[in-house]
PDB file of N, CA and C in Angstrom:
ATOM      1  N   UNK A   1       9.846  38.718  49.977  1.00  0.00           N
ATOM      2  CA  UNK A   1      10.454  38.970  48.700  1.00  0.00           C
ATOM      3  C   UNK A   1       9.449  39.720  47.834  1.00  0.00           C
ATOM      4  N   UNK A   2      10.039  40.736  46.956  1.00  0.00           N
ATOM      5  CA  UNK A   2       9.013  41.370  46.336  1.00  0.00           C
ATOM      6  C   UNK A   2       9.795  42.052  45.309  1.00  0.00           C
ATOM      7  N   UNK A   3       8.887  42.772  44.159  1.00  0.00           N
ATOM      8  CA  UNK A   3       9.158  42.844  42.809  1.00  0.00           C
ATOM      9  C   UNK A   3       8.180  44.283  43.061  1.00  0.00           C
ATOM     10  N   UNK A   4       9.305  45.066  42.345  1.00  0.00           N
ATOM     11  CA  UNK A   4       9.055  46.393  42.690  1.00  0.00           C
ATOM     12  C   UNK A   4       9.516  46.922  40.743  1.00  0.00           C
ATOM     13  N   UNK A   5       8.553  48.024  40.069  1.00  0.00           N
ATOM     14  CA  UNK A   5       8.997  48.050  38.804  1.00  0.00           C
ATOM     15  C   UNK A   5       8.141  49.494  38.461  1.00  0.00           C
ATOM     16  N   UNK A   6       8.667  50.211  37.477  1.00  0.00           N
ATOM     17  CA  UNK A   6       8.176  51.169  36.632  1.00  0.00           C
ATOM     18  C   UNK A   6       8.967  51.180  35.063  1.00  0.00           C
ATOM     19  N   UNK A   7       8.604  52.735  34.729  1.00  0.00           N
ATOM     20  CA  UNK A   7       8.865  52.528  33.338  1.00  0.00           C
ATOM     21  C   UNK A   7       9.828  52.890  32.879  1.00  0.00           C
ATOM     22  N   UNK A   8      10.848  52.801  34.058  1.00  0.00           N
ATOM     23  CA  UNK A   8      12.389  53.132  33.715  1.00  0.00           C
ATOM     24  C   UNK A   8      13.393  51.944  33.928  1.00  0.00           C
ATOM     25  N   UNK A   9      12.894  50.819  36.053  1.00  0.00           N
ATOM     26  CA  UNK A   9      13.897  50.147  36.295  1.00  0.00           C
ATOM     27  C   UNK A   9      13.068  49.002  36.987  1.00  0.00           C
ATOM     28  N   UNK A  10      13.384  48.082  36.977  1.00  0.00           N
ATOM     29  CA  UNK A  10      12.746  46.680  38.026  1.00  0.00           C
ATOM     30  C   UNK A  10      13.835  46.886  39.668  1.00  0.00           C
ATOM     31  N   UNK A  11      13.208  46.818  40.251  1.00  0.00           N
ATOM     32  CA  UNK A  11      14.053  46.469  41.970  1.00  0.00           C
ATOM     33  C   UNK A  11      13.405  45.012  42.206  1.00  0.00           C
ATOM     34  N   UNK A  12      14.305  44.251  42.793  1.00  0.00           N
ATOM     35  CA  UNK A  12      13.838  42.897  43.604  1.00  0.00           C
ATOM     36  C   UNK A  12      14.534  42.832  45.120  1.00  0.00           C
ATOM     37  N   UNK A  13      13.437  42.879  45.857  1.00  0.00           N
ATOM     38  CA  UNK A  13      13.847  43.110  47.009  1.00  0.00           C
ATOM     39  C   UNK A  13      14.073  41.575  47.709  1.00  0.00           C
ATOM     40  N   UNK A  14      15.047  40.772  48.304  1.00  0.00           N
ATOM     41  CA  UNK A  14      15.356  39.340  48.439  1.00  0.00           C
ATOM     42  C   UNK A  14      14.769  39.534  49.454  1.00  0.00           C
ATOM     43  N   UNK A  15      15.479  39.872  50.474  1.00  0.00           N
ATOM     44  CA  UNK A  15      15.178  40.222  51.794  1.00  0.00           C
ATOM     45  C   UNK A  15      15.333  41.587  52.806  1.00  0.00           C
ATOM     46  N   UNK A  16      15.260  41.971  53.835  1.00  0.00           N
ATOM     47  CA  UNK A  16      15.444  43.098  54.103  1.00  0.00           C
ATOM     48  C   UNK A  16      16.872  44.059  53.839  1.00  0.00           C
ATOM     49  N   UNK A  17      17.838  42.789  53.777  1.00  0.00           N
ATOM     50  CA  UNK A  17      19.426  43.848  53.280  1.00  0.00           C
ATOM     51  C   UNK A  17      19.745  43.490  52.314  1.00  0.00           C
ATOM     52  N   UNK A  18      19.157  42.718  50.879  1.00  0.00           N
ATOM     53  CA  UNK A  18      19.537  42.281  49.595  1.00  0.00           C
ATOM     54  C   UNK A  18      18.388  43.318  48.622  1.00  0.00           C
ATOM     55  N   UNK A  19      18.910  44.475  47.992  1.00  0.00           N
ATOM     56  CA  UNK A  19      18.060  44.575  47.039  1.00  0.00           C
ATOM     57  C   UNK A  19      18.711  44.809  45.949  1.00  0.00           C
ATOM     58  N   UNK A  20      18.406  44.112  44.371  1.00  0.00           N
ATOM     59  CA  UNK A  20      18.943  44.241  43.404  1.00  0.00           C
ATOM     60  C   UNK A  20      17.675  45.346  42.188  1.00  0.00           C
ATOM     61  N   UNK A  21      18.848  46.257  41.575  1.00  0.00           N
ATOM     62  CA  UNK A  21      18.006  47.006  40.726  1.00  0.00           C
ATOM     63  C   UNK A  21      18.578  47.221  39.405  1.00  0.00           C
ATOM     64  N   UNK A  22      18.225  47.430  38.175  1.00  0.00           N
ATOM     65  CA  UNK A  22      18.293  47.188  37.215  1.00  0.00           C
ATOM     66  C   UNK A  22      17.415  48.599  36.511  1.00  0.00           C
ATOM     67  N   UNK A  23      18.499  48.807  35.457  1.00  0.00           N
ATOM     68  CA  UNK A  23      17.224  50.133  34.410  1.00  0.00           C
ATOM     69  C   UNK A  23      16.848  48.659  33.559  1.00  0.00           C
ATOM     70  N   UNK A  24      15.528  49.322  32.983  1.00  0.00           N
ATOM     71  CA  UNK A  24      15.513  48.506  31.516  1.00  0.00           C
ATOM     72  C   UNK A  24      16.467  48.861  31.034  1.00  0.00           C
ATOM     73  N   UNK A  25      16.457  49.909  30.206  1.00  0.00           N
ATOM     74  CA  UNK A  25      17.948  49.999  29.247  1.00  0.00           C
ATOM     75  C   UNK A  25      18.990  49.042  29.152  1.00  0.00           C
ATOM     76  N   UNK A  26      19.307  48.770  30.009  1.00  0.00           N
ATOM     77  CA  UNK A  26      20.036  47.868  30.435  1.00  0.00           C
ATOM     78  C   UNK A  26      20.385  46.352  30.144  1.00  0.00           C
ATOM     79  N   UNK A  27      18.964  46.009  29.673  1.00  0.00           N
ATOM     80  CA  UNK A  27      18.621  44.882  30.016  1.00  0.00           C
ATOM     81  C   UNK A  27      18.445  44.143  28.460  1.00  0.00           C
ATOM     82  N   UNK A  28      19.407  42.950  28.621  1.00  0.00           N
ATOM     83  CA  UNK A  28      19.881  42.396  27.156  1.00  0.00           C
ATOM     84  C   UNK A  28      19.230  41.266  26.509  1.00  0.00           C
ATOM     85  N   UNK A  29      18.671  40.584  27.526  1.00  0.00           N
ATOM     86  CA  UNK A  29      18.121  39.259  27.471  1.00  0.00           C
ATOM     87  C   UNK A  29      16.981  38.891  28.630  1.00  0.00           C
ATOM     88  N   UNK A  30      15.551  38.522  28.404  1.00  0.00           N
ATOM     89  CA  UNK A  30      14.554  38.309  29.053  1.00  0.00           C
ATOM     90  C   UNK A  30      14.425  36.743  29.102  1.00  0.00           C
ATOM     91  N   UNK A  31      14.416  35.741  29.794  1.00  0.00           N
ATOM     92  CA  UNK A  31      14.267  34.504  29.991  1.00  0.00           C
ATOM     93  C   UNK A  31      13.527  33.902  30.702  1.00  0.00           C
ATOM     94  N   UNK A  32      12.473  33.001  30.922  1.00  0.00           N
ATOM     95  CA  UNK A  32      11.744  31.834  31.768  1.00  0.00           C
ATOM     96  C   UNK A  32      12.555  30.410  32.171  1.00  0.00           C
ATOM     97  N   UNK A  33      12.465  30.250  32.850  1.00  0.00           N
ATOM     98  CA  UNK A  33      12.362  28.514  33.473  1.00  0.00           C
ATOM     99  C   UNK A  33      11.520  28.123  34.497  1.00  0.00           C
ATOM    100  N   UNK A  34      11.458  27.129  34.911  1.00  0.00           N
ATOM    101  CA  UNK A  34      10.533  26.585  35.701  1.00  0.00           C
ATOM    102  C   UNK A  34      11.735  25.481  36.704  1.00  0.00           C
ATOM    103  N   UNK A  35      11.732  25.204  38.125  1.00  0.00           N
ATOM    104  CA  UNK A  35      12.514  24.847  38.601  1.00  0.00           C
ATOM    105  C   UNK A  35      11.472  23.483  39.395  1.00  0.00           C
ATOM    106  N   UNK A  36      11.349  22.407  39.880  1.00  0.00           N
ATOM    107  CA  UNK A  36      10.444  21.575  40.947  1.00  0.00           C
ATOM    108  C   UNK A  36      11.320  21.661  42.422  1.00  0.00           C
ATOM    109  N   UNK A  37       9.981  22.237  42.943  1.00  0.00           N
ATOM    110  CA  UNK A  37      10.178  22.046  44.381  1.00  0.00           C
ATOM    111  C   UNK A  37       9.024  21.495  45.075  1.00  0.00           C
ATOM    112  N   UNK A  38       8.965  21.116  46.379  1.00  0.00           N
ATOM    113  CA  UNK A  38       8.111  20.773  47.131  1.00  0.00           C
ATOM    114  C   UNK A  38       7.284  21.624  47.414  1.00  0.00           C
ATOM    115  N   UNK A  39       5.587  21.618  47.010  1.00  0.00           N
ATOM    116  CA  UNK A  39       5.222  20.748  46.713  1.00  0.00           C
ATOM    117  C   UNK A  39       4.642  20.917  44.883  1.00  0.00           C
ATOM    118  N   UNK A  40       5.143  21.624  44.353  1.00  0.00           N
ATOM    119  CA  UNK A  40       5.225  21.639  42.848  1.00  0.00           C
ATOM    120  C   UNK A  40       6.147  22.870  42.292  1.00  0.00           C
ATOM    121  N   UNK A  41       5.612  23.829  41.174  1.00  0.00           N
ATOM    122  CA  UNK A  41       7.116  24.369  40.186  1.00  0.00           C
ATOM    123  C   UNK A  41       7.243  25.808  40.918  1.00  0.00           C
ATOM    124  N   UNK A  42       8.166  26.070  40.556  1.00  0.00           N
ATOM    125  CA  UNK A  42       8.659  27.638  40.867  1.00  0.00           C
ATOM    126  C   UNK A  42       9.155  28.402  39.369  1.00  0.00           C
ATOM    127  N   UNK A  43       8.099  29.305  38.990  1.00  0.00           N
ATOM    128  CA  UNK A  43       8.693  30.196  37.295  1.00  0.00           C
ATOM    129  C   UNK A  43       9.743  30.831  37.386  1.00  0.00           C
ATOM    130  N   UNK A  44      10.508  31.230  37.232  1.00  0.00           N
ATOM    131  CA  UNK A  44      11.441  32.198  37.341  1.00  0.00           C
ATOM    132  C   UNK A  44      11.298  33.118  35.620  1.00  0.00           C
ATOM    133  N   UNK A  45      11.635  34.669  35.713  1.00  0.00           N
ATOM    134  CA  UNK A  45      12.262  35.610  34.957  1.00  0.00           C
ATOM    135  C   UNK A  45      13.316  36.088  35.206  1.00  0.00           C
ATOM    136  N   UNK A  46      14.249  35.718  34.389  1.00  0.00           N
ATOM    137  CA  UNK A  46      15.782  36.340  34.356  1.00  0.00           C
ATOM    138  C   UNK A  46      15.936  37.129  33.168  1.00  0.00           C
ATOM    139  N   UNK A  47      16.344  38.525  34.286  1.00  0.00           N
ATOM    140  CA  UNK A  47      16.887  39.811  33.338  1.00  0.00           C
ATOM    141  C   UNK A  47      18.667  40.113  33.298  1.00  0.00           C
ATOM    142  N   UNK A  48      18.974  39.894  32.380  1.00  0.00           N
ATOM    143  CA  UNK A  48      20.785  39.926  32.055  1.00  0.00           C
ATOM    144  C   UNK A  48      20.431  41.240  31.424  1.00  0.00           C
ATOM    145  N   UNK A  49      21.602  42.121  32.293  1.00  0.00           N
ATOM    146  CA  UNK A  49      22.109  43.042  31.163  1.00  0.00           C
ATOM    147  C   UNK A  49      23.395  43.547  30.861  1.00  0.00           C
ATOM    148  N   UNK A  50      23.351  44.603  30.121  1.00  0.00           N
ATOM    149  CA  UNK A  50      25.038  44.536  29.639  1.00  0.00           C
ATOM    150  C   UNK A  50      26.608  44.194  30.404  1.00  0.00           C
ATOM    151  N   UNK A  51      26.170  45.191  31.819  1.00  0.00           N
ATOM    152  CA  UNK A  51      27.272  44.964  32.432  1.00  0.00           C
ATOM    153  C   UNK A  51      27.553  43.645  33.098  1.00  0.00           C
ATOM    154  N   UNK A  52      26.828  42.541  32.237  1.00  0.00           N
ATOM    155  CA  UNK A  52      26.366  41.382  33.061  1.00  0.00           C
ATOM    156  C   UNK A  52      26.147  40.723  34.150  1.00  0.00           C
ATOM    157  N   UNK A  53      25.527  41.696  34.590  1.00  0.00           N
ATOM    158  CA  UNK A  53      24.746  41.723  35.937  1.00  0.00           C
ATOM    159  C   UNK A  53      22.613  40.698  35.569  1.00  0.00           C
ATOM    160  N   UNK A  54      22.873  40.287  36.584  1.00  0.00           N
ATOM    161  CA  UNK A  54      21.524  38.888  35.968  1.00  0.00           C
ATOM    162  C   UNK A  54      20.427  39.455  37.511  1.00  0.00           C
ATOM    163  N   UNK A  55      19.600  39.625  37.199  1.00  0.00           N
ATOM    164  CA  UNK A  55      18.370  39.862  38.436  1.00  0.00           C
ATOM    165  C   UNK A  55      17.366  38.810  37.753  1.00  0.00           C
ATOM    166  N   UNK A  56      16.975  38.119  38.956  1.00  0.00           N
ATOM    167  CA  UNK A  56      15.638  37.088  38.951  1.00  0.00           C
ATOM    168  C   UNK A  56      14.198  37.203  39.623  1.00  0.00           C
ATOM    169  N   UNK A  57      13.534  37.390  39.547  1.00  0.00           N
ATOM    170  CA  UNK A  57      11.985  36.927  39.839  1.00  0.00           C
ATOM    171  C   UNK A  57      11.160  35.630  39.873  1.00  0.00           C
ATOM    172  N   UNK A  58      10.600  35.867  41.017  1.00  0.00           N
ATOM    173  CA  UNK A  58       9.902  34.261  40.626  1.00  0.00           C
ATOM    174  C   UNK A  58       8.300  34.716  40.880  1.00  0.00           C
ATOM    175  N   UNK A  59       7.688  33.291  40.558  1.00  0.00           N
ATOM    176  CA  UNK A  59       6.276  33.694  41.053  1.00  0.00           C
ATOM    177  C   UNK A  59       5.779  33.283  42.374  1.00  0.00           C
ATOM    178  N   UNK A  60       7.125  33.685  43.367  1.00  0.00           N
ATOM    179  CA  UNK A  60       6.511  33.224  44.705  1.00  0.00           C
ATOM    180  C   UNK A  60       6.376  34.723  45.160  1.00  0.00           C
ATOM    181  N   UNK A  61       7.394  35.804  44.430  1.00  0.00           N
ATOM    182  CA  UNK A  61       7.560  36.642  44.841  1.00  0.00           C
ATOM    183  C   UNK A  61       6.028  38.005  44.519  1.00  0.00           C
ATOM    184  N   UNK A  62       5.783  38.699  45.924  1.00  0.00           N
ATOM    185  CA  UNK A  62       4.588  40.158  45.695  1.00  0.00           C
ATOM    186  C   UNK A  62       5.230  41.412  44.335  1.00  0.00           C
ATOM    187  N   UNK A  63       4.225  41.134  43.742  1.00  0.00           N
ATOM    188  CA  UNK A  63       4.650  42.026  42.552  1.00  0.00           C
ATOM    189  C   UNK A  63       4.322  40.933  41.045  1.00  0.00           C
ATOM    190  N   UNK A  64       4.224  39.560  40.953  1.00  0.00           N
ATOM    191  CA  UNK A  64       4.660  38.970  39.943  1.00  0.00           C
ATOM    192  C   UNK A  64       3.508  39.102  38.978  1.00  0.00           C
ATOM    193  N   UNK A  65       2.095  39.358  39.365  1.00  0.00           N
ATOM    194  CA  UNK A  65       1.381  39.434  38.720  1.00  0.00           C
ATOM    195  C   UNK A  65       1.662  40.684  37.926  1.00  0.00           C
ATOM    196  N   UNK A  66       1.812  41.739  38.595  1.00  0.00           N
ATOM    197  CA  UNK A  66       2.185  43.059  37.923  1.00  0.00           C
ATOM    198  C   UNK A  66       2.779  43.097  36.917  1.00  0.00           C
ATOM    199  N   UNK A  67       4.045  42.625  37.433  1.00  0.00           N
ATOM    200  CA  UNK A  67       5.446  42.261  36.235  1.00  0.00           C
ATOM    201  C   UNK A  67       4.852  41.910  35.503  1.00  0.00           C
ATOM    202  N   UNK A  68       4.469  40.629  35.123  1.00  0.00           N
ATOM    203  CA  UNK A  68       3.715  39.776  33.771  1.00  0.00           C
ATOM    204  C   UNK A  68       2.847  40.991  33.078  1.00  0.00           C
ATOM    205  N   UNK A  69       2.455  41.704  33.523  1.00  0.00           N
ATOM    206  CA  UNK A  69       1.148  42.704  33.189  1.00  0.00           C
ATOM    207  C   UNK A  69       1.551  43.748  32.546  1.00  0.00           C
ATOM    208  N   UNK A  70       2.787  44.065  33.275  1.00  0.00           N
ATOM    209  CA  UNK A  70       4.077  45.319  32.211  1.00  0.00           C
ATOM    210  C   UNK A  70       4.989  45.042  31.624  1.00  0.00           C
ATOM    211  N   UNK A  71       5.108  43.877  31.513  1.00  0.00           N
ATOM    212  CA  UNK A  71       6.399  43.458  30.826  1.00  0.00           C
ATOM    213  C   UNK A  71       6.005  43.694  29.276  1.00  0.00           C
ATOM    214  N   UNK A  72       4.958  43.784  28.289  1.00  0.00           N
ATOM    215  CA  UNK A  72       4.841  43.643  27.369  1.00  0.00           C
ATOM    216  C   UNK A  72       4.856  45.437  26.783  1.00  0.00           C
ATOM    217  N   UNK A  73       4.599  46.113  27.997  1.00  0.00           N
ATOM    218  CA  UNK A  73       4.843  47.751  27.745  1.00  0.00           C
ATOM    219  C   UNK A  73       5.884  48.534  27.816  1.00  0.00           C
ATOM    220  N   UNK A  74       7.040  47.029  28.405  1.00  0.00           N
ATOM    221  CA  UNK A  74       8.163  47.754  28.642  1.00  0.00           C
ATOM    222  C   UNK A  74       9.534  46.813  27.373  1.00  0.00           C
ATOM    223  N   UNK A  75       8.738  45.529  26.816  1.00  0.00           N
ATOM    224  CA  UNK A  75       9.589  44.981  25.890  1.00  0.00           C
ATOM    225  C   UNK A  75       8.940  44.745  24.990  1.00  0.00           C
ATOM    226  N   UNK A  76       9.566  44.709  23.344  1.00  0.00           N
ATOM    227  CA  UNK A  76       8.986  43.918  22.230  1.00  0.00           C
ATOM    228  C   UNK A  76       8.732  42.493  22.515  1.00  0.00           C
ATOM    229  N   UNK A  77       7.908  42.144  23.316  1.00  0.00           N
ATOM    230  CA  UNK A  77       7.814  40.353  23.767  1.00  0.00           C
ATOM    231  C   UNK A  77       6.826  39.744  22.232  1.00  0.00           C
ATOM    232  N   UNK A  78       6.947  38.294  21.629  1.00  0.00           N
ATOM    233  CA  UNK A  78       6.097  37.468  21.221  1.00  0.00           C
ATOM    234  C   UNK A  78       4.731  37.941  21.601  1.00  0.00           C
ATOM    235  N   UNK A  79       3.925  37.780  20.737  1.00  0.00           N
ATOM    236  CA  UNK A  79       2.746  37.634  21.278  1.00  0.00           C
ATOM    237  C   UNK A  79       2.070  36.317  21.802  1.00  0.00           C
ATOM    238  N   UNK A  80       2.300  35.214  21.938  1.00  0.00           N
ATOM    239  CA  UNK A  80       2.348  34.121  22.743  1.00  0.00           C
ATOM    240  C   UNK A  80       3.213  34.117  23.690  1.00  0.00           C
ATOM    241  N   UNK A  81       3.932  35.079  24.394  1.00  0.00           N
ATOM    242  CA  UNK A  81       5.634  35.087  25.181  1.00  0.00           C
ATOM    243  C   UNK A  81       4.561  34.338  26.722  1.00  0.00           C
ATOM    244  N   UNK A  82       3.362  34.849  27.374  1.00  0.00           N
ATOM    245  CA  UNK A  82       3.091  34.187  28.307  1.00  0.00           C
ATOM    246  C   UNK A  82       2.772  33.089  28.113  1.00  0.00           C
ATOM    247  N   UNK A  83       2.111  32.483  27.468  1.00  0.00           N
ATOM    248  CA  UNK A  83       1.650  30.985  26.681  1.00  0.00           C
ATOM    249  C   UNK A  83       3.355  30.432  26.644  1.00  0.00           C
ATOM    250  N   UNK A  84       4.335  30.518  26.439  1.00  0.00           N
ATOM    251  CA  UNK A  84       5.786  30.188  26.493  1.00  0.00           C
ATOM    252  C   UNK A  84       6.211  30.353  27.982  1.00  0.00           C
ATOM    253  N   UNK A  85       5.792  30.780  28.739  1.00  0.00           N
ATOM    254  CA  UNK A  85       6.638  31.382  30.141  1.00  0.00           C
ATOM    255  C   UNK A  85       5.492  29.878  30.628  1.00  0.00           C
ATOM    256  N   UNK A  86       4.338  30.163  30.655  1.00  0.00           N
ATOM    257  CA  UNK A  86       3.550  28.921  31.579  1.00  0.00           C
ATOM    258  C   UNK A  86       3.856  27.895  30.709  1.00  0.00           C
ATOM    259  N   UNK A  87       3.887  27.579  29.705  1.00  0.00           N
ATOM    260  CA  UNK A  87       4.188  26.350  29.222  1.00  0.00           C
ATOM    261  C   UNK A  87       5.826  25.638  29.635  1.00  0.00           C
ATOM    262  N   UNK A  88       6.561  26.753  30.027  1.00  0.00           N
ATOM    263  CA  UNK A  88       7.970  26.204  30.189  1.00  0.00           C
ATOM    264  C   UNK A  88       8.063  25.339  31.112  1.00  0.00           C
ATOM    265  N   UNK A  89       9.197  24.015  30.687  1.00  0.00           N
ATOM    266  CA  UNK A  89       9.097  22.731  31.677  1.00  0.00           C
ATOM    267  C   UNK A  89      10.234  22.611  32.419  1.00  0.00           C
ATOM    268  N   UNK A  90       9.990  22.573  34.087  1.00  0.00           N
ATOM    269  CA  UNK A  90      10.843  22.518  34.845  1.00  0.00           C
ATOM    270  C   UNK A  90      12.038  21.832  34.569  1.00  0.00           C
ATOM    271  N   UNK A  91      12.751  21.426  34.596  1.00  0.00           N
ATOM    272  CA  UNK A  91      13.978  21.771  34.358  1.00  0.00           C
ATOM    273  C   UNK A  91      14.478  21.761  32.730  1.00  0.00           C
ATOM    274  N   UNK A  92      13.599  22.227  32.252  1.00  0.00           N
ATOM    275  CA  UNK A  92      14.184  22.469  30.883  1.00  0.00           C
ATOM    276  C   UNK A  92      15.232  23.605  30.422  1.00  0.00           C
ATOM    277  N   UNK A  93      14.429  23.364  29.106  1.00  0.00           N
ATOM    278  CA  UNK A  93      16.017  24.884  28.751  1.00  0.00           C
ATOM    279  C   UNK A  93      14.535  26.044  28.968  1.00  0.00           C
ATOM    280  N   UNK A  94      15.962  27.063  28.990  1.00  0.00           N
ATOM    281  CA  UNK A  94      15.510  28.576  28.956  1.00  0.00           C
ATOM    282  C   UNK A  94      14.588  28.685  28.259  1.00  0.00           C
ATOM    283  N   UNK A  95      13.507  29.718  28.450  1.00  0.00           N
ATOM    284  CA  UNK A  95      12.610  30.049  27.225  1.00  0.00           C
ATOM    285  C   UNK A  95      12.651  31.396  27.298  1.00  0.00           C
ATOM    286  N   UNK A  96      13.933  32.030  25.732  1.00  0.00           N
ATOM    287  CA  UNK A  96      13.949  32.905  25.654  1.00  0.00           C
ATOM    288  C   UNK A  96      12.793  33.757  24.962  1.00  0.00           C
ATOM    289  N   UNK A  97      12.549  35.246  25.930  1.00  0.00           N
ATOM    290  CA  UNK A  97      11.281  35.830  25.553  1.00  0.00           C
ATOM    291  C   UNK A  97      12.101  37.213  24.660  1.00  0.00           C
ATOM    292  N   UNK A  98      13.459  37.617  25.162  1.00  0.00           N
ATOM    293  CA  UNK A  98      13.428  39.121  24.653  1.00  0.00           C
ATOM    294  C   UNK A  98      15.126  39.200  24.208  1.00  0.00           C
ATOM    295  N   UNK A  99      15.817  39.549  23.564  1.00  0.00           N
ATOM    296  CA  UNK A  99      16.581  39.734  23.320  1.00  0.00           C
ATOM    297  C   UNK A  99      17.666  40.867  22.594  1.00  0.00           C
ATOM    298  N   UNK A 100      18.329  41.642  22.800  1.00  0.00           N
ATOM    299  CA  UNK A 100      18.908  42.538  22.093  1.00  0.00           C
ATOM    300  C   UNK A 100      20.124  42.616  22.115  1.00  0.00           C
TER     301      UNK A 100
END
């Protein structure tokens, strides 16, 4: 699984015949959660956009460091928005980062 991105669109590649892609433009709502699995959490980023179409990322997936690293060049995020993404508690609510 991997997380593929520039300064136009994010791709998430699931597996070899699942790939989902997304423009920014597009993209309406930026979100965190945290999920528990064996043997501890899984982050997730969920991108909704207009045509309400939803693409996810996690941090199991190659690329996630990146993402975190451009996400702030590619959205008006909080300036605490990562301090909110690691702080978010598995099965809590959403922690919305971006919105339009």
């Amino acid at each position: 699984m991997d997380i593929y991105f520039d300064e136009e669109q994010l791709s998430v590649k699931y597996d070899e015949d699942i790939d989902n892609t997304l423009q920014w433009d597009d993209v309406t709502r930026v979100a965190a959660y945290k999920v528990y699995t064996y043997p501890g959490e899984v982050t997730f980023l969920v991108f909704d956009t207009l045509s309400g179409e939803t693409i996810e990322a996690s941090d199991e997936m190659s690329g996630w460091l990146e993402l975190l690293g451009g996400l702030p060049n590619i959205f008006a995020l909080p300036a605490d928005w990562l301090d909110q993404v690691l702080d978010a508690e598995a099965g809590g609510e959403d922690v919305v980062l971006y919105r339009r």
